[in-house]
C-alpha atoms as a PDB file:
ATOM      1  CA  UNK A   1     139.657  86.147  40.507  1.00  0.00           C
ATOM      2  CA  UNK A   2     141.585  88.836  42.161  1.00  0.00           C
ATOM      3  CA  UNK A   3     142.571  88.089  45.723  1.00  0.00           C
ATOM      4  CA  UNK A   4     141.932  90.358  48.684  1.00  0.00           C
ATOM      5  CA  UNK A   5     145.690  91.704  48.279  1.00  0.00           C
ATOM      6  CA  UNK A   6     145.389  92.551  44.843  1.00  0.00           C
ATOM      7  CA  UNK A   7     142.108  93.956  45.278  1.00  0.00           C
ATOM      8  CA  UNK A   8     143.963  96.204  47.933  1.00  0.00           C
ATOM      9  CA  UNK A   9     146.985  97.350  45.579  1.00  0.00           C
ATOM     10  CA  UNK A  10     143.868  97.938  43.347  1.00  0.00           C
ATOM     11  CA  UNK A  11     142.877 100.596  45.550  1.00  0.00           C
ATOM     12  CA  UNK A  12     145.645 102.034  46.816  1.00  0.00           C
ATOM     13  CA  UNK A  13     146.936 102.733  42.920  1.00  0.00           C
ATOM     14  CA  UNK A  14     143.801 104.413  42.240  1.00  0.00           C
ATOM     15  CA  UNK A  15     144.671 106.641  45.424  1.00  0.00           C
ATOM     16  CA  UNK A  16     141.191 107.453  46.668  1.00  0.00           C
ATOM     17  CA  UNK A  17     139.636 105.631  44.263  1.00  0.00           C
ATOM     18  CA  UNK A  18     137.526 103.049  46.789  1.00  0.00           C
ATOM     19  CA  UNK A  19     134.676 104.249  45.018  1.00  0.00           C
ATOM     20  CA  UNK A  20     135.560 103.457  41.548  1.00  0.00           C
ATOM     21  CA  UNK A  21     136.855  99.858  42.451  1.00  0.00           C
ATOM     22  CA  UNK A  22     133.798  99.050  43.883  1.00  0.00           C
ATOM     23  CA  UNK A  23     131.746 100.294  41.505  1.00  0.00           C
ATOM     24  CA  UNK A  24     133.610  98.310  39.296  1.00  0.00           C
ATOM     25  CA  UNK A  25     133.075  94.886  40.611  1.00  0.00           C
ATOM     26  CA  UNK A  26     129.296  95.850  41.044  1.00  0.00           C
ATOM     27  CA  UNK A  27     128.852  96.409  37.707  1.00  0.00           C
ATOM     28  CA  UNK A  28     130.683  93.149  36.757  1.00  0.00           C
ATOM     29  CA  UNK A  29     128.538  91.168  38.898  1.00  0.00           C
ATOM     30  CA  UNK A  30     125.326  92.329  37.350  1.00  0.00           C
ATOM     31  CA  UNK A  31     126.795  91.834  34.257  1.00  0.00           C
ATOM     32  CA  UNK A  32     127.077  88.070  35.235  1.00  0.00           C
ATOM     33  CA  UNK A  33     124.107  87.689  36.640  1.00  0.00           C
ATOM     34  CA  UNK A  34     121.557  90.023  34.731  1.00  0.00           C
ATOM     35  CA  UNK A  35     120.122  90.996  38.014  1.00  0.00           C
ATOM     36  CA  UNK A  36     119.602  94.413  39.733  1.00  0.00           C
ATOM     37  CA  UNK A  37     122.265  94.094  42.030  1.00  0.00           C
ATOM     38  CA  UNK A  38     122.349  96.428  45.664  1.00  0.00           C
ATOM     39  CA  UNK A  39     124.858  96.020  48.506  1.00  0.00           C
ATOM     40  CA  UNK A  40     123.625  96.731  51.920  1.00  0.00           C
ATOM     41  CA  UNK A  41     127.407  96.860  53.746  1.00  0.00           C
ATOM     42  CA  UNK A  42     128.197  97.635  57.419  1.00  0.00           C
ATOM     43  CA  UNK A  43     131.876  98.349  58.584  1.00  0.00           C
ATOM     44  CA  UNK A  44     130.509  96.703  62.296  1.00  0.00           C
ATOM     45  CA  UNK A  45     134.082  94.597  62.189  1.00  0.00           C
ATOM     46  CA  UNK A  46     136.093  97.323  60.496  1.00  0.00           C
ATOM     47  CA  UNK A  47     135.513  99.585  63.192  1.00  0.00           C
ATOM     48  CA  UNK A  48     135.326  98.543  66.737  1.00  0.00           C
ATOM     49  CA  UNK A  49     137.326 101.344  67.910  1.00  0.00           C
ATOM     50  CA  UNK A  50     133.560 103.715  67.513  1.00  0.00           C
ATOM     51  CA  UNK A  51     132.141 104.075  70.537  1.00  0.00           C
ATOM     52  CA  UNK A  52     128.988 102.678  71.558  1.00  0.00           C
ATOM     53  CA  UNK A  53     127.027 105.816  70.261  1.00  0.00           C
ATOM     54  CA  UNK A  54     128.605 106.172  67.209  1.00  0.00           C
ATOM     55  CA  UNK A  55     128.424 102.168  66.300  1.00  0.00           C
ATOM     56  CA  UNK A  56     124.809 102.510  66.990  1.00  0.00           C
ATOM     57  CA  UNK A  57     124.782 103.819  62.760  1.00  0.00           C
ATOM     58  CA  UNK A  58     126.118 100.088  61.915  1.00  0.00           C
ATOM     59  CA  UNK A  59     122.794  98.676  62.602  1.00  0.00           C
ATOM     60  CA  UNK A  60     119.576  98.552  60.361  1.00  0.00           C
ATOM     61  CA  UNK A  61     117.251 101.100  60.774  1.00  0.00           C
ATOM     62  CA  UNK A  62     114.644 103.150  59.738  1.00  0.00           C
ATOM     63  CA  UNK A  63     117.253 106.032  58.256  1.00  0.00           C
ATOM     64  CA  UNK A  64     118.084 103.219  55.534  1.00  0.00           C
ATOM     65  CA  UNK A  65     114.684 103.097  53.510  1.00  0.00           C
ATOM     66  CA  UNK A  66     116.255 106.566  52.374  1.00  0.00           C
ATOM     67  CA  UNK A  67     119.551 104.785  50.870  1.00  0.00           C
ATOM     68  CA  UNK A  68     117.354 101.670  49.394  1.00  0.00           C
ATOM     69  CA  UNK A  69     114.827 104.175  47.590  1.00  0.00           C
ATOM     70  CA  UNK A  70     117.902 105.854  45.966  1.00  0.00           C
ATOM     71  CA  UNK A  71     119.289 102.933  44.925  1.00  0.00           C
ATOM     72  CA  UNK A  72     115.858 101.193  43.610  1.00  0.00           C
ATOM     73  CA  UNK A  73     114.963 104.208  41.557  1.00  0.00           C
ATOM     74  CA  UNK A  74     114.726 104.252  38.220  1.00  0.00           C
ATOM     75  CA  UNK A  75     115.730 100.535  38.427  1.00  0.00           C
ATOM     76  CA  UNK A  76     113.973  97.978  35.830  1.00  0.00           C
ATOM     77  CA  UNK A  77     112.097  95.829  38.671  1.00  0.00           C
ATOM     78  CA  UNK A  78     110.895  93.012  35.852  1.00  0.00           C
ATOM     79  CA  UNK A  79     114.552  91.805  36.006  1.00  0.00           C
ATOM     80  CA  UNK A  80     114.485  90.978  39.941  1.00  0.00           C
ATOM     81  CA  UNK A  81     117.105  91.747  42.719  1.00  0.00           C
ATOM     82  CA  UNK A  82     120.150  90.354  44.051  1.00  0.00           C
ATOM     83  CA  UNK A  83     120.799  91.811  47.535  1.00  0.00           C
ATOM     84  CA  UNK A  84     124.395  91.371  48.921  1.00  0.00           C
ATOM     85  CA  UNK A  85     124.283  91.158  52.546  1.00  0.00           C
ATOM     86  CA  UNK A  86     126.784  92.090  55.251  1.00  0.00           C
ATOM     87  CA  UNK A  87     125.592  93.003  58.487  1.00  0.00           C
ATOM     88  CA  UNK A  88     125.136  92.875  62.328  1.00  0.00           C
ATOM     89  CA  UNK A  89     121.229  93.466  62.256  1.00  0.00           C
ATOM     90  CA  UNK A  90     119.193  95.888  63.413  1.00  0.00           C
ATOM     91  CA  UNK A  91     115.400  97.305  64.844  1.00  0.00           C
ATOM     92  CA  UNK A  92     112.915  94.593  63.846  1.00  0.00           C
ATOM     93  CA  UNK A  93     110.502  97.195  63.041  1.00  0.00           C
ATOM     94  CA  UNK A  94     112.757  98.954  60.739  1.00  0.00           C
ATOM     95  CA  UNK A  95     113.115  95.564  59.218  1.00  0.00           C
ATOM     96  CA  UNK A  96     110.402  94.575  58.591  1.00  0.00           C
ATOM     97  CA  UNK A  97     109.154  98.020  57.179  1.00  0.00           C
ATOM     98  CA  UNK A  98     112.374  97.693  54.521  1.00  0.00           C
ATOM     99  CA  UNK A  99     110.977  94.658  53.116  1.00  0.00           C
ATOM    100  CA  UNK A 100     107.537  95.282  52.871  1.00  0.00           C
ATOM    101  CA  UNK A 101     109.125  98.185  50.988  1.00  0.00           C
ATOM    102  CA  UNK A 102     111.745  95.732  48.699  1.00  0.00           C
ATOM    103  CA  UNK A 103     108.286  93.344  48.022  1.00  0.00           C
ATOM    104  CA  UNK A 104     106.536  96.072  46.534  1.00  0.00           C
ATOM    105  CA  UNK A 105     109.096  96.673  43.999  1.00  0.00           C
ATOM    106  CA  UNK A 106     110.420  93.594  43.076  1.00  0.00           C
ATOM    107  CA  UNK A 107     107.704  90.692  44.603  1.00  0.00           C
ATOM    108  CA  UNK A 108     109.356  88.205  45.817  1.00  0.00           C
ATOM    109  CA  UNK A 109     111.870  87.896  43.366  1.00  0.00           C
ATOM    110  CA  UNK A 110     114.795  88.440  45.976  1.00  0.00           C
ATOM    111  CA  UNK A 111     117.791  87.007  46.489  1.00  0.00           C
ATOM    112  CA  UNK A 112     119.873  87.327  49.400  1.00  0.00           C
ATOM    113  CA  UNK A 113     123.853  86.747  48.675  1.00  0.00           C
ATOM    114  CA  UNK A 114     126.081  86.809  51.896  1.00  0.00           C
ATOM    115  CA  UNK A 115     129.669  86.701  50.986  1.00  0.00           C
ATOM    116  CA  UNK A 116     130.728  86.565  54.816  1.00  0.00           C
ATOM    117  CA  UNK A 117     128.138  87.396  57.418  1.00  0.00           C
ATOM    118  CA  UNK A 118     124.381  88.270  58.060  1.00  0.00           C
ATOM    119  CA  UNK A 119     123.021  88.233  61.502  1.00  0.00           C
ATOM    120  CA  UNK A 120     119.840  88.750  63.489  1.00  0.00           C
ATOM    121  CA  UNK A 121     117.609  91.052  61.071  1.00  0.00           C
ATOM    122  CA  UNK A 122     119.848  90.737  58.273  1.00  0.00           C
ATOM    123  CA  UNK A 123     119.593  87.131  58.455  1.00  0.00           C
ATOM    124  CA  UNK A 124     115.550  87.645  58.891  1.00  0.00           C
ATOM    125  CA  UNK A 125     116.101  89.447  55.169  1.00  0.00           C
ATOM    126  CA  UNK A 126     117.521  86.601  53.561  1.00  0.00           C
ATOM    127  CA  UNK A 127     114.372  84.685  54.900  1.00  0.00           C
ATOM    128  CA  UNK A 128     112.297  87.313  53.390  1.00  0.00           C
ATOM    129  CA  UNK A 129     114.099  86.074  49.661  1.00  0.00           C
ATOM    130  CA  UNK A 130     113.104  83.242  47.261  1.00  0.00           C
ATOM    131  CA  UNK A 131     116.658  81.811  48.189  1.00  0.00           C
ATOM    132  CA  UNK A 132     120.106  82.237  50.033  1.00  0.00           C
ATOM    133  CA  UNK A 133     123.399  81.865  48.366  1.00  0.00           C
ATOM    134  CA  UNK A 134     126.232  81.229  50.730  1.00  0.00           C
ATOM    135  CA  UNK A 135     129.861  80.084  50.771  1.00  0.00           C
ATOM    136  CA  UNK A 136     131.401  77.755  53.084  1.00  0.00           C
ATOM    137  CA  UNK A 137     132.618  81.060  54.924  1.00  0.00           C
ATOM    138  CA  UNK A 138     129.292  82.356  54.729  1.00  0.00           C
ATOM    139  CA  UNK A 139     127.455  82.815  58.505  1.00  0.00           C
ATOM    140  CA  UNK A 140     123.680  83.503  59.199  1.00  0.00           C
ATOM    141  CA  UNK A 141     122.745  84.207  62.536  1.00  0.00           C
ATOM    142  CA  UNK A 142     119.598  83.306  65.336  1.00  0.00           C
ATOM    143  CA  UNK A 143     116.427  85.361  64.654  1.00  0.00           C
ATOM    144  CA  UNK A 144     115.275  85.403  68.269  1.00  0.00           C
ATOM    145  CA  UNK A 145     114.184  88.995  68.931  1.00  0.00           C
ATOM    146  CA  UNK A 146     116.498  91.572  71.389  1.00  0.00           C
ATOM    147  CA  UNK A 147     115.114  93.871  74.245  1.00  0.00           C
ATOM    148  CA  UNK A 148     117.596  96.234  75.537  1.00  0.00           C
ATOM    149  CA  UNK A 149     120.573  93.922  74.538  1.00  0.00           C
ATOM    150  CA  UNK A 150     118.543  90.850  76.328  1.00  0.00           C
ATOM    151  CA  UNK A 151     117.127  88.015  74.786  1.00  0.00           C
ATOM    152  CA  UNK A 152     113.435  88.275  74.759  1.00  0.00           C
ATOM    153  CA  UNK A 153     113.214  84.331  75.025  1.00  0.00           C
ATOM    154  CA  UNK A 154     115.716  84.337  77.767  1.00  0.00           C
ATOM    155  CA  UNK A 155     113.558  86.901  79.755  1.00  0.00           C
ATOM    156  CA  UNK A 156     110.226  84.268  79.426  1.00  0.00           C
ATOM    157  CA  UNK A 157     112.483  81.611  80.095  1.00  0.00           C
ATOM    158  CA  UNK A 158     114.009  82.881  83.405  1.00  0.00           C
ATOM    159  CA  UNK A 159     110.715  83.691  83.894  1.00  0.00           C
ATOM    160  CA  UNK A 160     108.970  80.580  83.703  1.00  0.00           C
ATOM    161  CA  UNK A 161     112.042  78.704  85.550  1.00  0.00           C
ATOM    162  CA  UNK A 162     111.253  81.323  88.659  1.00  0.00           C
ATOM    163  CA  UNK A 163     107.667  80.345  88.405  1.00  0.00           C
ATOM    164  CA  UNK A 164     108.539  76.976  88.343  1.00  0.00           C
ATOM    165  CA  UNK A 165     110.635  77.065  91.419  1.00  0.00           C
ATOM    166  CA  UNK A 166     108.287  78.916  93.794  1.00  0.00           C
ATOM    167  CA  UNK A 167     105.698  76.767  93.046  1.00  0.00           C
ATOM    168  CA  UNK A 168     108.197  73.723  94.353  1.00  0.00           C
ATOM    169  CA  UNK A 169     110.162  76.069  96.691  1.00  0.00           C
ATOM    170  CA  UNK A 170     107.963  78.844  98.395  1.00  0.00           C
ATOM    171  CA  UNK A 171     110.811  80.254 100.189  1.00  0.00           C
ATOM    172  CA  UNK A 172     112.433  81.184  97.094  1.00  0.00           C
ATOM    173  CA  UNK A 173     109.994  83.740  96.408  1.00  0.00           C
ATOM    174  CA  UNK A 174     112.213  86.666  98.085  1.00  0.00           C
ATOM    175  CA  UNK A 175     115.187  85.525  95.882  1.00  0.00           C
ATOM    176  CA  UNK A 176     112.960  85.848  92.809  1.00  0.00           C
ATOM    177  CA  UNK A 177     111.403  89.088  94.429  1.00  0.00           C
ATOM    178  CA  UNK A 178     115.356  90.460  94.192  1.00  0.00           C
ATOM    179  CA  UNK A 179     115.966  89.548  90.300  1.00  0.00           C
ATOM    180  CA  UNK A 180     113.270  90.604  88.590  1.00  0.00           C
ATOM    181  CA  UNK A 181     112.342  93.847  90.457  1.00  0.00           C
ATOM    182  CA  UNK A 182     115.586  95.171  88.054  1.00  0.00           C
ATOM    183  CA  UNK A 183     113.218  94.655  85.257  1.00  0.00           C
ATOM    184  CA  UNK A 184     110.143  97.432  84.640  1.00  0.00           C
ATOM    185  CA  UNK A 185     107.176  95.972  85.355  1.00  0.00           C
ATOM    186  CA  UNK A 186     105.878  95.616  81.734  1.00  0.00           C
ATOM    187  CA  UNK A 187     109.002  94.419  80.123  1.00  0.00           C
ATOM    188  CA  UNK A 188     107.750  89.952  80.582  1.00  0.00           C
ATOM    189  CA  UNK A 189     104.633  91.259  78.348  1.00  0.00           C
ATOM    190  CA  UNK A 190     106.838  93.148  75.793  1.00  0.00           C
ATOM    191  CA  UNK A 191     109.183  90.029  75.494  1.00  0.00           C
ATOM    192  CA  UNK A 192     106.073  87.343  74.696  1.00  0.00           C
ATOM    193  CA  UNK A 193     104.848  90.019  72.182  1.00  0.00           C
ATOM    194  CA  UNK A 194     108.395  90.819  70.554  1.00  0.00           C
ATOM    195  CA  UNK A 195     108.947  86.850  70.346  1.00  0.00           C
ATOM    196  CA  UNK A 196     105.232  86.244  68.675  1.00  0.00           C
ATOM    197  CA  UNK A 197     105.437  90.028  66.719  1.00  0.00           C
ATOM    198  CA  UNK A 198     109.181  88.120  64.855  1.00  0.00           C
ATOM    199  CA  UNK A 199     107.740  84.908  64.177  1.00  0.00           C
ATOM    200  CA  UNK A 200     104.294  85.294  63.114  1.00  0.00           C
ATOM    201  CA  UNK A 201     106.195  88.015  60.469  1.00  0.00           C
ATOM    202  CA  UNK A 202     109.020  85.567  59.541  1.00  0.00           C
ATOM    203  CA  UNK A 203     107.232  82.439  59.200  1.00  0.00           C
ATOM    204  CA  UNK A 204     104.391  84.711  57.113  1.00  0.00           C
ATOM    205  CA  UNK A 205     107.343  85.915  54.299  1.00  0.00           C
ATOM    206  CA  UNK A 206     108.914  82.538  54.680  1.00  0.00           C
ATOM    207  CA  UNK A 207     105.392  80.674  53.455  1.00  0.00           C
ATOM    208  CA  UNK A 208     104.615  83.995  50.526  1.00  0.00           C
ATOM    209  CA  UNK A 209     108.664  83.536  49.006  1.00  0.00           C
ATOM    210  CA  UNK A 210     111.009  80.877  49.746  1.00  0.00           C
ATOM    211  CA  UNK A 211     108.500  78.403  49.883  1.00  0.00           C
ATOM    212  CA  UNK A 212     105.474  80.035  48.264  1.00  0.00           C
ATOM    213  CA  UNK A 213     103.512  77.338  46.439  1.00  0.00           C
ATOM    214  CA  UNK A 214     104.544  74.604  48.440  1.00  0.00           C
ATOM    215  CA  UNK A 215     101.848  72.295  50.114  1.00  0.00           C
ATOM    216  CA  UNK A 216     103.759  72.278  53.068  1.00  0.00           C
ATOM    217  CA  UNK A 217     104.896  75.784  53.285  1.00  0.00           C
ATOM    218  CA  UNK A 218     103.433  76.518  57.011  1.00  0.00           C
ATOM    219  CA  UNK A 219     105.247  73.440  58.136  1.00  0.00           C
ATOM    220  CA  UNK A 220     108.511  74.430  56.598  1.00  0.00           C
ATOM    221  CA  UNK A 221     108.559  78.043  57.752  1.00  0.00           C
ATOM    222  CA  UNK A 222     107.619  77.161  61.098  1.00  0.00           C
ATOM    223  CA  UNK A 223     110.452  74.594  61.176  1.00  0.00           C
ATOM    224  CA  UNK A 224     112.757  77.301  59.903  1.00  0.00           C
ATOM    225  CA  UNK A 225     112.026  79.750  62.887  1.00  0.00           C
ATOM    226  CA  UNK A 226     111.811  77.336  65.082  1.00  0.00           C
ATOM    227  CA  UNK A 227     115.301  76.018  64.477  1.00  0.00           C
ATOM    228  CA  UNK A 228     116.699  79.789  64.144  1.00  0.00           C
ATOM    229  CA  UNK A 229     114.193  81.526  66.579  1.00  0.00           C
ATOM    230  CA  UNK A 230     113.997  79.545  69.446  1.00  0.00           C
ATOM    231  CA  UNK A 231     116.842  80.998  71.840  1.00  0.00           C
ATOM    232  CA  UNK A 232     117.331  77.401  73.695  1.00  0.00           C
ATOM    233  CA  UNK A 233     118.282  75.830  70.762  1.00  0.00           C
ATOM    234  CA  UNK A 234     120.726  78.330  69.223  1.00  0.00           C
ATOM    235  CA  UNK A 235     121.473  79.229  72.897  1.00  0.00           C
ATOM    236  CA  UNK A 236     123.340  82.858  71.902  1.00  0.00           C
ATOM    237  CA  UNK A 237     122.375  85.260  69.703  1.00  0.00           C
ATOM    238  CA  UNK A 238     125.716  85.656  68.878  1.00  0.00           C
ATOM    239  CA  UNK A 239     125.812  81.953  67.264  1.00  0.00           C
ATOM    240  CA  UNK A 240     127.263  81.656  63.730  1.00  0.00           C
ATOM    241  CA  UNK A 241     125.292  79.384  61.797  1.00  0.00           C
ATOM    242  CA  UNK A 242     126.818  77.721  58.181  1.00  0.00           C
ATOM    243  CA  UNK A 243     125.322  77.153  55.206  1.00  0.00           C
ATOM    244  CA  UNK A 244     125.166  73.650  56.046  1.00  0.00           C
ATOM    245  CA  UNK A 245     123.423  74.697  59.209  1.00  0.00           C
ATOM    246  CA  UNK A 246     121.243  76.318  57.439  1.00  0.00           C
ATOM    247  CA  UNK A 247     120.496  74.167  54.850  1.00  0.00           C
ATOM    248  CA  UNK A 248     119.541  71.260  57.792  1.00  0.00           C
ATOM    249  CA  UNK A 249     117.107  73.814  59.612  1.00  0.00           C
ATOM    250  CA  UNK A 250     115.148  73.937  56.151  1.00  0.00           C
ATOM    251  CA  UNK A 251     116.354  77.512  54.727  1.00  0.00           C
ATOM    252  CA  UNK A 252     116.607  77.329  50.589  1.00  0.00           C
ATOM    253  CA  UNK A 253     120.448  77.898  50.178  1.00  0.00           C
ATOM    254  CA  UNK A 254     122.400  77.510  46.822  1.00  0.00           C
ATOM    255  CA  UNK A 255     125.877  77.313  47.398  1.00  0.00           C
ATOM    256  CA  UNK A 256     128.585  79.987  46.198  1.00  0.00           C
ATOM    257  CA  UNK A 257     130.831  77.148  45.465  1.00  0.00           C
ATOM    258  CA  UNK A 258     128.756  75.456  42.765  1.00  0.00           C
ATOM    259  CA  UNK A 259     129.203  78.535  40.436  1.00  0.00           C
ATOM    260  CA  UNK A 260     133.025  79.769  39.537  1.00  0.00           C
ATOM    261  CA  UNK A 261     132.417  82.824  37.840  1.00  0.00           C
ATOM    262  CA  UNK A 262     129.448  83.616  40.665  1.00  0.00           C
ATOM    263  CA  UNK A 263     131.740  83.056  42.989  1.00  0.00           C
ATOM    264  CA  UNK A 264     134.504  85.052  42.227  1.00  0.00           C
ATOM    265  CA  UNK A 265     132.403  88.021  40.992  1.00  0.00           C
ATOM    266  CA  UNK A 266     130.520  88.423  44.581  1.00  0.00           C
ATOM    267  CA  UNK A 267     133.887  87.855  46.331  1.00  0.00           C
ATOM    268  CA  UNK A 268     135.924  90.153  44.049  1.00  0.00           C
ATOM    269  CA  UNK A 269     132.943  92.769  45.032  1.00  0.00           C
ATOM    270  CA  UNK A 270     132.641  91.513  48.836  1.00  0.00           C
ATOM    271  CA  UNK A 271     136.714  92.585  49.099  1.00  0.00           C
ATOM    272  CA  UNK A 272     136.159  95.496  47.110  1.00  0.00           C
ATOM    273  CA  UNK A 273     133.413  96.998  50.050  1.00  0.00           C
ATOM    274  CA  UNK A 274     135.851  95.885  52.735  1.00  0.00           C
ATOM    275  CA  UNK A 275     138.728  97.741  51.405  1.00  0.00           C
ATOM    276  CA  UNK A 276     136.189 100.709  50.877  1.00  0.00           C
ATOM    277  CA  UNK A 277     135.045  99.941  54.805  1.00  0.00           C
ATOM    278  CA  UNK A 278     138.665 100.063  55.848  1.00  0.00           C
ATOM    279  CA  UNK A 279     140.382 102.806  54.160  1.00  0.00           C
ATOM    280  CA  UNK A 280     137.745 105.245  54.564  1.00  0.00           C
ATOM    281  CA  UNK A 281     135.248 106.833  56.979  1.00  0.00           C
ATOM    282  CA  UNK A 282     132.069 104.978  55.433  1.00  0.00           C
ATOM    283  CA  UNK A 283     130.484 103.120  58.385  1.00  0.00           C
ATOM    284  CA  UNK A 284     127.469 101.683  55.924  1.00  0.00           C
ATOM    285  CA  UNK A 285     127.025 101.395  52.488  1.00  0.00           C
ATOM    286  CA  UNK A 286     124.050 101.042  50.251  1.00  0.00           C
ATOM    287  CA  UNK A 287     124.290 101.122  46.736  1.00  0.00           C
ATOM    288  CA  UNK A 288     123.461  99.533  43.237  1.00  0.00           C
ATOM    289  CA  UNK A 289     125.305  98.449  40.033  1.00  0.00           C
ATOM    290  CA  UNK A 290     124.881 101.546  38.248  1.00  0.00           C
ATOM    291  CA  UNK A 291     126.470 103.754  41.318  1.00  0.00           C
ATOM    292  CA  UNK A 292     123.874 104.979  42.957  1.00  0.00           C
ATOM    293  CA  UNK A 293     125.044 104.959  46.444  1.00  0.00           C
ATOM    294  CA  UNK A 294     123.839 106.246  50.001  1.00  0.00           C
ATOM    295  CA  UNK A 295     127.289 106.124  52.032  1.00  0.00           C
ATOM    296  CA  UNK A 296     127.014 106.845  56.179  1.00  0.00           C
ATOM    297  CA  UNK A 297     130.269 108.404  57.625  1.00  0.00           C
ATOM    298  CA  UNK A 298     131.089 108.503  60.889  1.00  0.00           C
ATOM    299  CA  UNK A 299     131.518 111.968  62.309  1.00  0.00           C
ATOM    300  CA  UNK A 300     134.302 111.073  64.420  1.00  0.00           C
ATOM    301  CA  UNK A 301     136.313 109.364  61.776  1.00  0.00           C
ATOM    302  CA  UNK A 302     135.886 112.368  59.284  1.00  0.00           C
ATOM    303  CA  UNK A 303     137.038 114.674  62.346  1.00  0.00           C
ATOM    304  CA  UNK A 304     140.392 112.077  62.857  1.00  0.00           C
ATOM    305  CA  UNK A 305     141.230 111.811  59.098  1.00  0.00           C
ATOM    306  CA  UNK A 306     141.137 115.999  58.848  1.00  0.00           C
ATOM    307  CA  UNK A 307     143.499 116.137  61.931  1.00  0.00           C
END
């Protein structure tokens, strides 16, 4: 398998060839596998320099059902799909809409591959698939929904604790007054509904794929987002969670390590995106094995390189 370095020279000797190395280890990984294979690919990490508006296009969202129904056309669905997975997460709603879409071409023949890291909703994809494979380097993250960069079950919780203590302690009630009168008014109702809106969804596609058919499905799925969805238990949303982790909260994982040649074709590919994330202006890519691809730039970057 070549490294990440050689993978690099790779690049550089076919000058601004990013595209066609990549391409390259797509192909060869569908070739292994005999799998329609897409890579969903954010540069979040590549790129911190953005600024807040312009990382804003690293997260899932609605504008990517455009790249995915590129890349799923003319594809034969009877042969399934193998999604490759790196990113920070995105708009719940958007997520949820992409794999309604991704069920109704393939069923539930998914599987999610994350050669590094999928958090939040990418992590809530994965849980949409019939399995995850991971390496030992491999991450998932917490599914417990976001409101304006807040927790939603740290806004119920604070909540309830401020309930709790004017009920003991009347005089609080001014202090409490003082906290949440920074919050609008509705925003306690939008947080229950955002945290019952993720897991009802989750635990529904965990029951219809990665456990579909089992008697216990409900109980496993609700285990699942429990142990992932409940914000006091992962307390951050920023947690890292390993395969192992994974694998003890319930989640179907096959590890990366139990197949050589898997292995080194979805980490020869993962370097080949991260080269392709580094040495170029692409802040997102979506694309399959036969080259299809929906590439995001980032205005500013574009505007730097031509100076």
């Amino acid at each position: 398998m070549p490294g990440w370095l050689e993978i690099q020279d790779e690049c550089r000797l076919a000058g601004s060839g990013f595209d066609g190395v990549r391409r390259k280890y797509l192909r060869e990984l569908q070739a292994l596998t005999k799998r329609n294979v897409i890579i969903y690919y954010s540069g979040w990490l590549q790129k911190p320099e953005l600024s807040a508006q312009s990382r804003s296009g690293f997260a899932l969202n609605d504008s990517d059902k455009n790249g995915f129904m590129a890349a799923v056309h003319k594809l034969d669905r009877s042969l399934g799909l193998d999604l490759v997975l790196h990113t920070p997460g995105g708009e719940f709603g958007a997520t949820e809409s992409l794999v309604f879409y991704l069920r109704s071409m393939f069923g539930t023949d998914i599987r999610a591959i994350v050669p590094q890291i999928a958090m939040s909703a990418g992590t809530m994809i994965a849980l949409a698939c019939k399995e995850v494979i991971m390496g030992k380097h491999s991450n998932l993250g917490p599914i417990d929904p976001q409101l304006g960069g807040s927790a939603a079950h740290g806004l119920v919780e604070e909540a309830q604790e401020a309930i709790k203590a004017v009920k003991t302690l009347p005089h609080t009630a001014p202090l409490y007054q003082m906290v949440f009168s920074k919050y609008p008014p509705t925003l306690l109702g939008e947080a229950q509904k955002a945290i019952k809106w993720s897991n009802d969804t989750v635990t529904q596609w965990l029951e219809t794929g990665m456990f579909a058919g089992d008697p216990n499905a409900n109980t496993k799925a609700k285990r699942v987002v429990d142990q992932l969805g409940d914000h006091a238990l992962t307390l951050s949303h920023g947690r890292h969670i390993s395969h192992e982790q994974a694998t003890d909260a319930g989640v179907v994982i096959r590890s990366l390590e139990g197949d050589q040649a898997l292995q080194e074709a979805v980490l020869s590919l993962h370097h080949a995106c991260i080269q392709t994330l580094n040495g170029t202006p692409a802040i997102k890519i979506i694309e399959n094995h036969n080259g299809v691809a929906f590439i995001t730039q980032s205005a500013a970057l574009i505007t730097l390189a031509r100076a």
